[in-house]
C-alpha atoms as a PDB file:
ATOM      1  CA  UNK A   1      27.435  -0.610 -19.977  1.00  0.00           C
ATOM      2  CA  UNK A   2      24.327   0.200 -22.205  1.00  0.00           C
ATOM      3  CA  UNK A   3      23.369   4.063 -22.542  1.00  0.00           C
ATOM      4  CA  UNK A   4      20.406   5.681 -20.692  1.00  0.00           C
ATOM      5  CA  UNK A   5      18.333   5.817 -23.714  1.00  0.00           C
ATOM      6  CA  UNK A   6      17.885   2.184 -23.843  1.00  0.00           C
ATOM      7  CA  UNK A   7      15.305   0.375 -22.428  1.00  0.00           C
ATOM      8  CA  UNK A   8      17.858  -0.965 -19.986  1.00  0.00           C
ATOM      9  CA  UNK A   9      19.739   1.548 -17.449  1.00  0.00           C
ATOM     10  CA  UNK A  10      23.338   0.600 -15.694  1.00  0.00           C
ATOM     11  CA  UNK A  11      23.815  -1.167 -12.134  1.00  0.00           C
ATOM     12  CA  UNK A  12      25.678   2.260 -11.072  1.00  0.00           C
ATOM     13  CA  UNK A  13      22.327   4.061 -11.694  1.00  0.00           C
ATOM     14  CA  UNK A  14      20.158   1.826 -10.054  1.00  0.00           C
ATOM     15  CA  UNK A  15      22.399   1.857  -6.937  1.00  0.00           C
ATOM     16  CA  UNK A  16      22.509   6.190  -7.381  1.00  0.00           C
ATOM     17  CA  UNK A  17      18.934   5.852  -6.921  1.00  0.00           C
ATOM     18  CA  UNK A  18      18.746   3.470  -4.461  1.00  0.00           C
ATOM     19  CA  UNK A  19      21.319   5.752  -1.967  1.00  0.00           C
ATOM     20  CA  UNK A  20      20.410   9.478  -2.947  1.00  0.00           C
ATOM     21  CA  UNK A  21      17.049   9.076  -4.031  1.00  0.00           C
ATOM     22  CA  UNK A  22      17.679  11.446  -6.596  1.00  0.00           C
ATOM     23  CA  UNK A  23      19.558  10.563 -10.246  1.00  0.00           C
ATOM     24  CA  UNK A  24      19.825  12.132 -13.778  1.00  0.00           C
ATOM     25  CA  UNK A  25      18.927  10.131 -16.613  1.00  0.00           C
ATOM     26  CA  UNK A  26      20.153  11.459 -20.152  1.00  0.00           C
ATOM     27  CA  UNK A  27      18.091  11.169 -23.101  1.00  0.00           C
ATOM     28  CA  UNK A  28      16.166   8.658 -21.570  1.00  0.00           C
ATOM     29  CA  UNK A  29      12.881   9.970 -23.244  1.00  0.00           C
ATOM     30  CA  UNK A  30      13.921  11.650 -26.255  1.00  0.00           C
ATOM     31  CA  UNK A  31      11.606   9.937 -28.724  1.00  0.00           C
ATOM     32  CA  UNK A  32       9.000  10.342 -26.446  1.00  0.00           C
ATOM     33  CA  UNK A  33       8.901  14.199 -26.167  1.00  0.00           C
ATOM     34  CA  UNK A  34       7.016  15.373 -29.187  1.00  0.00           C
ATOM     35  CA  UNK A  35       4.011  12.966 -27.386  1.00  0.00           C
ATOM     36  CA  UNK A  36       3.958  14.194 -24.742  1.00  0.00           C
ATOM     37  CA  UNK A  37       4.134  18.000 -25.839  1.00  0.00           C
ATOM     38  CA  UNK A  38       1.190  17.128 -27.609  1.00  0.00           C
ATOM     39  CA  UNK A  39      -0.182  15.841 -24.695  1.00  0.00           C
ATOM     40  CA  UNK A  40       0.192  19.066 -22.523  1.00  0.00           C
ATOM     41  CA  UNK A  41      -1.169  21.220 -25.297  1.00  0.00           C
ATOM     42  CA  UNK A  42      -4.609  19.231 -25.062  1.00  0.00           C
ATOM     43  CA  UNK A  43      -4.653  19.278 -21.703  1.00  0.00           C
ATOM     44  CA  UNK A  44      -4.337  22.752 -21.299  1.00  0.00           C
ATOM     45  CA  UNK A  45      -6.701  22.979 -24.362  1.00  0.00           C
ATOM     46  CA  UNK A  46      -8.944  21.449 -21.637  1.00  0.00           C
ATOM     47  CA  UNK A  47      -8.005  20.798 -18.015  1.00  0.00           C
ATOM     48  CA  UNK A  48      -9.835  18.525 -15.865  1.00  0.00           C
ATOM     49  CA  UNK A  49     -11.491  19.504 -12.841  1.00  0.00           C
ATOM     50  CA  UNK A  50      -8.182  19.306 -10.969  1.00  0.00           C
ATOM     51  CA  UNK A  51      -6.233  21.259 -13.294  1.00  0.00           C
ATOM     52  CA  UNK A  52      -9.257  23.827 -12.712  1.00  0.00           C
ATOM     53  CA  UNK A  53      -8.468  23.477  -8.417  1.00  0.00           C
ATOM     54  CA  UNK A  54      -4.548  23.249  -8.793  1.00  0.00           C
ATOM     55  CA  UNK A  55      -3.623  25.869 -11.081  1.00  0.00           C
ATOM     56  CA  UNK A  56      -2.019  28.871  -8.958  1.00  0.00           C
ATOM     57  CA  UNK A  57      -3.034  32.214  -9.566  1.00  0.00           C
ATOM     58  CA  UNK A  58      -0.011  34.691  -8.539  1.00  0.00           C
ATOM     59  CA  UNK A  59      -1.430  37.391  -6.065  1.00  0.00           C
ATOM     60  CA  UNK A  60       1.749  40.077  -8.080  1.00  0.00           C
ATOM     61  CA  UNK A  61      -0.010  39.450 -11.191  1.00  0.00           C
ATOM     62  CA  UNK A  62       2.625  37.225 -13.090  1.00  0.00           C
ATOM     63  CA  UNK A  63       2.022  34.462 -14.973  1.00  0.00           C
ATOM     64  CA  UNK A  64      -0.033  31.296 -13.748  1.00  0.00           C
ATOM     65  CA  UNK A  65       1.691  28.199 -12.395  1.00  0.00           C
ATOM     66  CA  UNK A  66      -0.921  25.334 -14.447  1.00  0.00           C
ATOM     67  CA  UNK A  67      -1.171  22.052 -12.995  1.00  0.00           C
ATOM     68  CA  UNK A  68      -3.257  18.755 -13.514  1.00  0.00           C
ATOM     69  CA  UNK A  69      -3.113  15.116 -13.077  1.00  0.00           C
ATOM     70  CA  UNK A  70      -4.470  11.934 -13.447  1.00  0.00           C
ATOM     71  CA  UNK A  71      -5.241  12.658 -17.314  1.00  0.00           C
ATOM     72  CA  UNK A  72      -3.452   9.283 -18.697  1.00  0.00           C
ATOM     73  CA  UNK A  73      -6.549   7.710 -19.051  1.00  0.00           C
ATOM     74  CA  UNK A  74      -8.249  10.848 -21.154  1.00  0.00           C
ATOM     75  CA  UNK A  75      -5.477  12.088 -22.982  1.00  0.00           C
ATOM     76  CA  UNK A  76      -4.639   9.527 -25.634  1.00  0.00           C
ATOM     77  CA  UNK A  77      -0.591  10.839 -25.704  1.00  0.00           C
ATOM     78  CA  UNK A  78      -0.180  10.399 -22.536  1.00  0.00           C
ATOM     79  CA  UNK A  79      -1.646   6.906 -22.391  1.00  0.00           C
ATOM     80  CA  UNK A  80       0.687   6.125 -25.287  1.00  0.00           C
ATOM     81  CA  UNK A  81       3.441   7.173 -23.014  1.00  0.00           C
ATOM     82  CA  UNK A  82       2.519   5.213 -20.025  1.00  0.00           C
ATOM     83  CA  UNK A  83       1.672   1.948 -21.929  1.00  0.00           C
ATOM     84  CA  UNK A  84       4.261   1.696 -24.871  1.00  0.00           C
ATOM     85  CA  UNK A  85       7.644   3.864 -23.152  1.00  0.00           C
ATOM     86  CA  UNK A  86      10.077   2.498 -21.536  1.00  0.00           C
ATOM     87  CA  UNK A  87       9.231   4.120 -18.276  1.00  0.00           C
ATOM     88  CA  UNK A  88       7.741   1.355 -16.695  1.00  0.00           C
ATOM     89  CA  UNK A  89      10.846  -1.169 -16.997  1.00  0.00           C
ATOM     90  CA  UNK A  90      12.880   1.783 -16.523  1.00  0.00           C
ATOM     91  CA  UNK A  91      11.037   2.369 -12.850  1.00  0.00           C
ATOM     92  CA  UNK A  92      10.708  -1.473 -12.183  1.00  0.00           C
ATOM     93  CA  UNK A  93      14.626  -1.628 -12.322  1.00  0.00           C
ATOM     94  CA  UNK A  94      15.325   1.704 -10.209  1.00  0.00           C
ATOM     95  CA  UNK A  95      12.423   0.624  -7.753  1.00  0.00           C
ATOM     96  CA  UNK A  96      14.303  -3.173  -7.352  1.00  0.00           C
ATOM     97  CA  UNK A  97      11.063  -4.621  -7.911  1.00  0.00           C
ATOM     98  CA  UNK A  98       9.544  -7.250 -10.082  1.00  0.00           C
ATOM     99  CA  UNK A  99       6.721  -5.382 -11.466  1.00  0.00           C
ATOM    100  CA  UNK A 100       5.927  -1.383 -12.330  1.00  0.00           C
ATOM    101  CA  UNK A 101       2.232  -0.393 -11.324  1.00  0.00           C
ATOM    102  CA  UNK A 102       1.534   3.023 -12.638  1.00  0.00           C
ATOM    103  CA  UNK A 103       0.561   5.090 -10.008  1.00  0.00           C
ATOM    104  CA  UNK A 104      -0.641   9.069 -11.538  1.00  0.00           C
ATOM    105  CA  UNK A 105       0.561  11.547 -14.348  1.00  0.00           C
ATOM    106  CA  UNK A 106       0.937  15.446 -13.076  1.00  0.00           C
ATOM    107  CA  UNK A 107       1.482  18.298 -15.476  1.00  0.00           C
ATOM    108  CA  UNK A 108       3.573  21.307 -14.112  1.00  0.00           C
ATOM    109  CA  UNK A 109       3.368  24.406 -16.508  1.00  0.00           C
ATOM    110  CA  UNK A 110       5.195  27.483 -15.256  1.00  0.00           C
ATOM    111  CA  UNK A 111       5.001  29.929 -17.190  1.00  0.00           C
ATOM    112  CA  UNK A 112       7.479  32.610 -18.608  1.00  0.00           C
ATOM    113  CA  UNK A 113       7.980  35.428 -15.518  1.00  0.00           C
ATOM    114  CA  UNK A 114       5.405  33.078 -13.194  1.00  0.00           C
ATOM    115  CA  UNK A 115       6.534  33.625  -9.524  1.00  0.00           C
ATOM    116  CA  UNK A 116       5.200  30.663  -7.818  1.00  0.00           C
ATOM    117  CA  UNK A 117       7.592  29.209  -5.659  1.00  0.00           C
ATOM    118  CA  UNK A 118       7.058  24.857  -5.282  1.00  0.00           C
ATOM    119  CA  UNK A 119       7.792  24.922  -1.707  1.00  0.00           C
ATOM    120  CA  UNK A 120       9.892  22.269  -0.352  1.00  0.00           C
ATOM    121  CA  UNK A 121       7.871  19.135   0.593  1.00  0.00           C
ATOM    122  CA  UNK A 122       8.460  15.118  -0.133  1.00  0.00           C
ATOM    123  CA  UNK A 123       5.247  13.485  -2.263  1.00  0.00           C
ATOM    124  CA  UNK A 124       4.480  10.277  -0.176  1.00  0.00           C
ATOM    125  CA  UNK A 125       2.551  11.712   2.964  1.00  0.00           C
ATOM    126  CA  UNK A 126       0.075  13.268  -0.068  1.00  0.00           C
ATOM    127  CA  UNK A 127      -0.694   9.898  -1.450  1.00  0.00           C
ATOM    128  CA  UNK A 128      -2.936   7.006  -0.147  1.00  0.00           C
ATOM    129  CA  UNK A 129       0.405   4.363  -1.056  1.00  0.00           C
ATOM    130  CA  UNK A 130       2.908   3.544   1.368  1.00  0.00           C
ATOM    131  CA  UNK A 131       6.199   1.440   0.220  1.00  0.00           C
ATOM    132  CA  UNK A 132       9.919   1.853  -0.614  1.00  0.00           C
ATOM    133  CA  UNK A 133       9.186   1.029  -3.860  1.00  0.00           C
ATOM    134  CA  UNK A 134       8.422   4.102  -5.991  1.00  0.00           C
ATOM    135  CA  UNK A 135       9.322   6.317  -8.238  1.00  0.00           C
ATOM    136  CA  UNK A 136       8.936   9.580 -10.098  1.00  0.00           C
ATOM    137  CA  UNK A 137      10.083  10.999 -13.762  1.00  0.00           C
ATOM    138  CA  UNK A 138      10.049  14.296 -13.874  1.00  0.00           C
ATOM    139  CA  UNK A 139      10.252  14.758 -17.658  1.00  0.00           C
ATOM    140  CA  UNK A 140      10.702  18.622 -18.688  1.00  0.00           C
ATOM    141  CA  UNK A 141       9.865  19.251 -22.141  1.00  0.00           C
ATOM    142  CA  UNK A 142      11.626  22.621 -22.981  1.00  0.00           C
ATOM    143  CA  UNK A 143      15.152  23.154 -22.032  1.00  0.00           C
ATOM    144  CA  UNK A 144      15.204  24.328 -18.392  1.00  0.00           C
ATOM    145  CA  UNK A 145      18.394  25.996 -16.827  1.00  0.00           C
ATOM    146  CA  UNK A 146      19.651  24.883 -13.501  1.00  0.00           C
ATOM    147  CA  UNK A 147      18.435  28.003 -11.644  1.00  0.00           C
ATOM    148  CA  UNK A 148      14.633  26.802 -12.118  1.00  0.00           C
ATOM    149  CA  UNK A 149      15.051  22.999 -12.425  1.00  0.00           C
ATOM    150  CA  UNK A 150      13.777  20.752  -9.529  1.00  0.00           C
ATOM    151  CA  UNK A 151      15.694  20.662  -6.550  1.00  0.00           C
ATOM    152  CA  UNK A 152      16.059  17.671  -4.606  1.00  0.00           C
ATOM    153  CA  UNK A 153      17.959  16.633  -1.127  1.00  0.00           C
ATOM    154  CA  UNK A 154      20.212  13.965  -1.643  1.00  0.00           C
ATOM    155  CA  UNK A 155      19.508  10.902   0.757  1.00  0.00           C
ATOM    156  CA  UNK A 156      16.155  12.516   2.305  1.00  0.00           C
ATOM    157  CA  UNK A 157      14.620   9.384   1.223  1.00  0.00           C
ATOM    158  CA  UNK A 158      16.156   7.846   3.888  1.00  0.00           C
ATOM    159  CA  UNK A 159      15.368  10.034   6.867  1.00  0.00           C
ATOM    160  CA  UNK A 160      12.459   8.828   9.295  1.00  0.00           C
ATOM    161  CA  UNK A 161      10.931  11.422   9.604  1.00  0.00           C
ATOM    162  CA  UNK A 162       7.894  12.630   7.684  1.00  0.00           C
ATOM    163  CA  UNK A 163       6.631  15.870   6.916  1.00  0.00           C
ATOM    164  CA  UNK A 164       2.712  17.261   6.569  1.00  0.00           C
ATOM    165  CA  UNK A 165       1.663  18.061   3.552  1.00  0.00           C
ATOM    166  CA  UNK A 166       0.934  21.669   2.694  1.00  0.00           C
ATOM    167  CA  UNK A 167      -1.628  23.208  -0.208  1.00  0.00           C
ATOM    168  CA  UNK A 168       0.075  26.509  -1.700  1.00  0.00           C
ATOM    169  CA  UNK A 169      -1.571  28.716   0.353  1.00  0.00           C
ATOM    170  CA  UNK A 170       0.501  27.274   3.193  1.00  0.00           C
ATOM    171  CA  UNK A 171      -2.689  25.469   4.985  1.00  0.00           C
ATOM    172  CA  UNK A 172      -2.260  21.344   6.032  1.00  0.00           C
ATOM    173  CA  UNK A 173      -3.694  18.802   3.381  1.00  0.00           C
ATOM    174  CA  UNK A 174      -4.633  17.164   6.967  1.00  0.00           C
ATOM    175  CA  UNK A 175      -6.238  18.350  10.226  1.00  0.00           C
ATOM    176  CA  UNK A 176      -4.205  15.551  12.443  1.00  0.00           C
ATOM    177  CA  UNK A 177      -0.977  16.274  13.376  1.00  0.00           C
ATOM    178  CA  UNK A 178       0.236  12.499  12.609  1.00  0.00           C
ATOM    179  CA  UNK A 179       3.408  14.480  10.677  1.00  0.00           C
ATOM    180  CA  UNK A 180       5.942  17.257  11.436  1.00  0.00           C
ATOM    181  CA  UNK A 181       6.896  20.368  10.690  1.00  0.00           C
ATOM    182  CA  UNK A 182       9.107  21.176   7.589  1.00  0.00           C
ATOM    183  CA  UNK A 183      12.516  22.991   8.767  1.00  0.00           C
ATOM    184  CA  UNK A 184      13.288  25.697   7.384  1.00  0.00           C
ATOM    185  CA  UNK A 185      15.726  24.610   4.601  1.00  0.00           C
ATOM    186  CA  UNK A 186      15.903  27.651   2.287  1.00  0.00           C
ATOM    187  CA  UNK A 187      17.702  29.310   5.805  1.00  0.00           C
ATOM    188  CA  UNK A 188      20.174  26.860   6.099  1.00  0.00           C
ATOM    189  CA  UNK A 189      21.065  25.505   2.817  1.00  0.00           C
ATOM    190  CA  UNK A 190      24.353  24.628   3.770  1.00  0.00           C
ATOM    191  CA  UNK A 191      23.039  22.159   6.280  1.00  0.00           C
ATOM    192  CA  UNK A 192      21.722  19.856   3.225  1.00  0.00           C
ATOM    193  CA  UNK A 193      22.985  17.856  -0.144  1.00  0.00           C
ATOM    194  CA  UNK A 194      20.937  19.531  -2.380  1.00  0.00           C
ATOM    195  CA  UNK A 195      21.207  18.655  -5.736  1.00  0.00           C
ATOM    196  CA  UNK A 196      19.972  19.894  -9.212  1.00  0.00           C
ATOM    197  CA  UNK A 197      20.475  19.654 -12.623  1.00  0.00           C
ATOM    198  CA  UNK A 198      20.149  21.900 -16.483  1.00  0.00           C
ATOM    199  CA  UNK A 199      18.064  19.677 -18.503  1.00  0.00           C
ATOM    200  CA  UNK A 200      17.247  19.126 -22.123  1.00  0.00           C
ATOM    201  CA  UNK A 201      13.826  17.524 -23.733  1.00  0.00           C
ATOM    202  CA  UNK A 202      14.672  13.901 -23.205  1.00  0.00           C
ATOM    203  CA  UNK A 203      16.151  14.430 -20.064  1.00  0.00           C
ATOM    204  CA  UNK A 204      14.651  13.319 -16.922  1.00  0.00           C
ATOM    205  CA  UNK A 205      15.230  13.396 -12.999  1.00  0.00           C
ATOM    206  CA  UNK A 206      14.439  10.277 -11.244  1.00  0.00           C
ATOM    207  CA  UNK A 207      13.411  10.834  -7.531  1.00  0.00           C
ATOM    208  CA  UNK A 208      11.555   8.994  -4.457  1.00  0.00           C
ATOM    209  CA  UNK A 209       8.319   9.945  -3.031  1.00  0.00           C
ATOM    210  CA  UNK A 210      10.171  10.660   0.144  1.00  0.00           C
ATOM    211  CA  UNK A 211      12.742  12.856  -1.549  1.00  0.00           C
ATOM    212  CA  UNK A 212      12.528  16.164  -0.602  1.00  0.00           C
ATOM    213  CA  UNK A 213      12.199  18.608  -3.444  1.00  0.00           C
ATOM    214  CA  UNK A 214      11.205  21.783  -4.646  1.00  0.00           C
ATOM    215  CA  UNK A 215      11.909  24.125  -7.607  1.00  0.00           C
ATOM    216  CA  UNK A 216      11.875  28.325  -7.757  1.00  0.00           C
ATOM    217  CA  UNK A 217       9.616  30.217  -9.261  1.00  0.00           C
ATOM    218  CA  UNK A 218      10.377  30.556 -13.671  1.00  0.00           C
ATOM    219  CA  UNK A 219      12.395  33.485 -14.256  1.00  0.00           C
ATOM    220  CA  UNK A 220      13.479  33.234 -17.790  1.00  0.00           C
ATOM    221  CA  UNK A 221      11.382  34.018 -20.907  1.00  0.00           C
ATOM    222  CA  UNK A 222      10.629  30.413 -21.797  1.00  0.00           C
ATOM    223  CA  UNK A 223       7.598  28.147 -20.665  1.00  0.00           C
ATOM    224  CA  UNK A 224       8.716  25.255 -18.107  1.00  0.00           C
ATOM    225  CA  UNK A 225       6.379  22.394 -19.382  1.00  0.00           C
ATOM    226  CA  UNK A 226       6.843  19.150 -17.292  1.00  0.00           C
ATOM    227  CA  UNK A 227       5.281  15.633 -17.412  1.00  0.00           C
ATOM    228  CA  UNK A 228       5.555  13.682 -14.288  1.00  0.00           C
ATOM    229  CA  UNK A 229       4.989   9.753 -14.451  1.00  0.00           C
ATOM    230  CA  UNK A 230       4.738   8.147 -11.177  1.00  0.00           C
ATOM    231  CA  UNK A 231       4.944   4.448 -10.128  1.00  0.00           C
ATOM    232  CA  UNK A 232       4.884   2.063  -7.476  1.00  0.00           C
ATOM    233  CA  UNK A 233       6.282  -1.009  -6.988  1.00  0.00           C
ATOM    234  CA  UNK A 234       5.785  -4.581  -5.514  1.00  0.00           C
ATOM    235  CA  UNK A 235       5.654  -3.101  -1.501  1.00  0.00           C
ATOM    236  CA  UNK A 236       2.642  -0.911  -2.847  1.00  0.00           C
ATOM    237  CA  UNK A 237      -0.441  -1.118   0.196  1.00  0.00           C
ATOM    238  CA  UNK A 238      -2.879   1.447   0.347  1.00  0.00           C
ATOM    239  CA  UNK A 239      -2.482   3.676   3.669  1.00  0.00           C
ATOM    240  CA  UNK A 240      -5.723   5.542   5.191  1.00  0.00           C
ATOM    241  CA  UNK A 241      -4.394   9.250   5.758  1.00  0.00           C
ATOM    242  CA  UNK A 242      -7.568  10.106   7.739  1.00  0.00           C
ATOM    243  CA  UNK A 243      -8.422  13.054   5.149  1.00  0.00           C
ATOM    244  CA  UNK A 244      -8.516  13.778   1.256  1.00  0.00           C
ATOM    245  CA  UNK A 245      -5.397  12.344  -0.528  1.00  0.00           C
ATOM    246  CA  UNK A 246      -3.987  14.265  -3.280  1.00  0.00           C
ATOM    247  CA  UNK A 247      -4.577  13.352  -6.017  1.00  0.00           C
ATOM    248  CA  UNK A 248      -7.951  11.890  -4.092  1.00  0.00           C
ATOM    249  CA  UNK A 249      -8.981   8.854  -5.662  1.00  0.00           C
ATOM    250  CA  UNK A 250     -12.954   9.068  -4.610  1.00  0.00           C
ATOM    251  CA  UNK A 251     -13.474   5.901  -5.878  1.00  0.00           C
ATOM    252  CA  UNK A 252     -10.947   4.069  -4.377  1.00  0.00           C
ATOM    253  CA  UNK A 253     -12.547   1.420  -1.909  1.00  0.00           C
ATOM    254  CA  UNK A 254      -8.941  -0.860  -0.611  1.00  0.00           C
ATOM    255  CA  UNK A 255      -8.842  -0.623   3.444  1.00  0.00           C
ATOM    256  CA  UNK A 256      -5.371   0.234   5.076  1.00  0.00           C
ATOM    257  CA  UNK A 257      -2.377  -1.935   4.372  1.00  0.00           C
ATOM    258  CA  UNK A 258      -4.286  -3.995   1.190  1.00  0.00           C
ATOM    259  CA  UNK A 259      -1.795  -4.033  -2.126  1.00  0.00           C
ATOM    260  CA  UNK A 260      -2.456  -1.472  -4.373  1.00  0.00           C
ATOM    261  CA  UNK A 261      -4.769  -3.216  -6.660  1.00  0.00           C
ATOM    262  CA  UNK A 262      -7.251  -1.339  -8.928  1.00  0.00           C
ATOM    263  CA  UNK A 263      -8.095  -0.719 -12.464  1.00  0.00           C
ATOM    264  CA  UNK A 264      -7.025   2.555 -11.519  1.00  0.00           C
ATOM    265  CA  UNK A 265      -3.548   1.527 -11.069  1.00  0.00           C
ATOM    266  CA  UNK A 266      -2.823  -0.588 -14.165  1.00  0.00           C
ATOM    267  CA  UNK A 267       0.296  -3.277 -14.021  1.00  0.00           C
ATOM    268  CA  UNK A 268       2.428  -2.508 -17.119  1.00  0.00           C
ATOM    269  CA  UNK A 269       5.296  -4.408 -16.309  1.00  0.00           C
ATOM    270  CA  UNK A 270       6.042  -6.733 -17.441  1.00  0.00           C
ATOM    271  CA  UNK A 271       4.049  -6.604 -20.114  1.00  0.00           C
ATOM    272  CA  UNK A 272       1.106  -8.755 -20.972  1.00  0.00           C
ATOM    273  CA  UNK A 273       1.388  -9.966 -24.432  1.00  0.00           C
END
């Protein structure tokens, strides 16, 4: 069995992933931390026009909840991540598929005493990709305690139904009613396998865009800086959601049910040579 830090990850990993939608990986991006700090400090240095929109403002007055994505391509540490890590062979064997096709980068900074809630929501009604081949790596980079770590729903992946997508002031990301209401699952907790892990820098949680997830507000004295690498895999086709994606992609032109092919979505495994 090799260790999660290699390049390679175990059969009873993949197969974690593949049933919960949800799985730990150790160490996994250990030398690949001090990057990506770097990374996040530019960024915040100087956010892009959707780390401008997305960052939430806290009506009590505590601390900001900074967000951003789709940087890779402007932030020379996270390019270096997305190109030259592991991640994408790592994602290509939890996904089951031949290739890895990154999809976005989001940075999540809560900071110390911030009260903003991350609802509970699963990521693929937000995007303009439909497939069962995905995967996200949420990557923290300061030690984060269980009590404000992502949460996720073990097996939601699996569950037909889907869910509309909600901005954090509670209105729909859509006017159509194509998806349903979210229960209420902070009320009945005990009715769901929810999952969630303390993590070190290095660690990072593997989950589905249909995995339902959230995380509570940061409560501790410490900043909660996390990198988010996204992929798709062979099953990739663009789907029409009949409003503004997010992220949006403005200058995607595919119609509905083409693959997912676009500069903006590079191929980076395997790797050309």
């Amino acid at each position: 069995m090799q260790k999660l830090y290699s390049p390679q990850i175990d059969e009873q990993t993949i197969k974690t992933y593949q049933t919960e939608g949800a799985v730990l990986l150790k160490g996994i991006f250990t030398p690949w931390i001090e990057t990506l700090a770097t990374g996040v400090t530019e960024l915040m240095a100087d956010p892009s026009e959707y780390g401008h929109a997305r960052t939430v403002i806290p009506k009590d007055g505590s601390a900001p909840f900074f967000q951003d994505y789709c940087n890779w391509s402007r932030i020379p540490s996270f390019r270096q991540f997305v190109l030259h890590s592991a991640a994408a062979e790592i994602a290509a064997a939890l996904m089951a598929s031949e290739t890895a096709k990154f999809f976005h980068d989001h940075t999540l900074v809560k900071q110390p005493g911030g009260s903003t809630v991350t609802p509970w929501h699963h990521d693929q009604p937000y995007y303009c990709v439909e497939g069962r081949q995905n995967v996200s790596f949420w990557i923290p980079l300061d030690p984060v305690t269980e009590e404000i770590s992502l949460r996720c729903i073990r097996g939601s992946h699996l569950w037909e139904d889907e869910y509309s997508p909600t901005r954090f002031n509670g209105s729909k990301l859509y006017e159509h009613s194509r998806f349903k209401d979210l229960p209420d699952i902070d009320a009945n907790q005990s009715e769901y396998d929810i999952v969630s892990w303390a993590l070190e820098p290095g660690d990072a949680v593997a989950f589905h865009f249909r995995t339902l997830h959230g995380a509570k507000g940061n409560s501790t004295a410490r900043s909660r800086r996390v990198f988010s690498a996204r992929w798709v895999g062979d099953d990739a086709v663009f789907s029409d959601r009949g409003g503004t994606t997010s992220p949006p992609f403005p200058e995607l032109r595919l119609k509905e049910g083409e693959p997912l092919v676009s500069p903006l979505f590079p191929q980076v495994w395997p790797r050309v040579i």
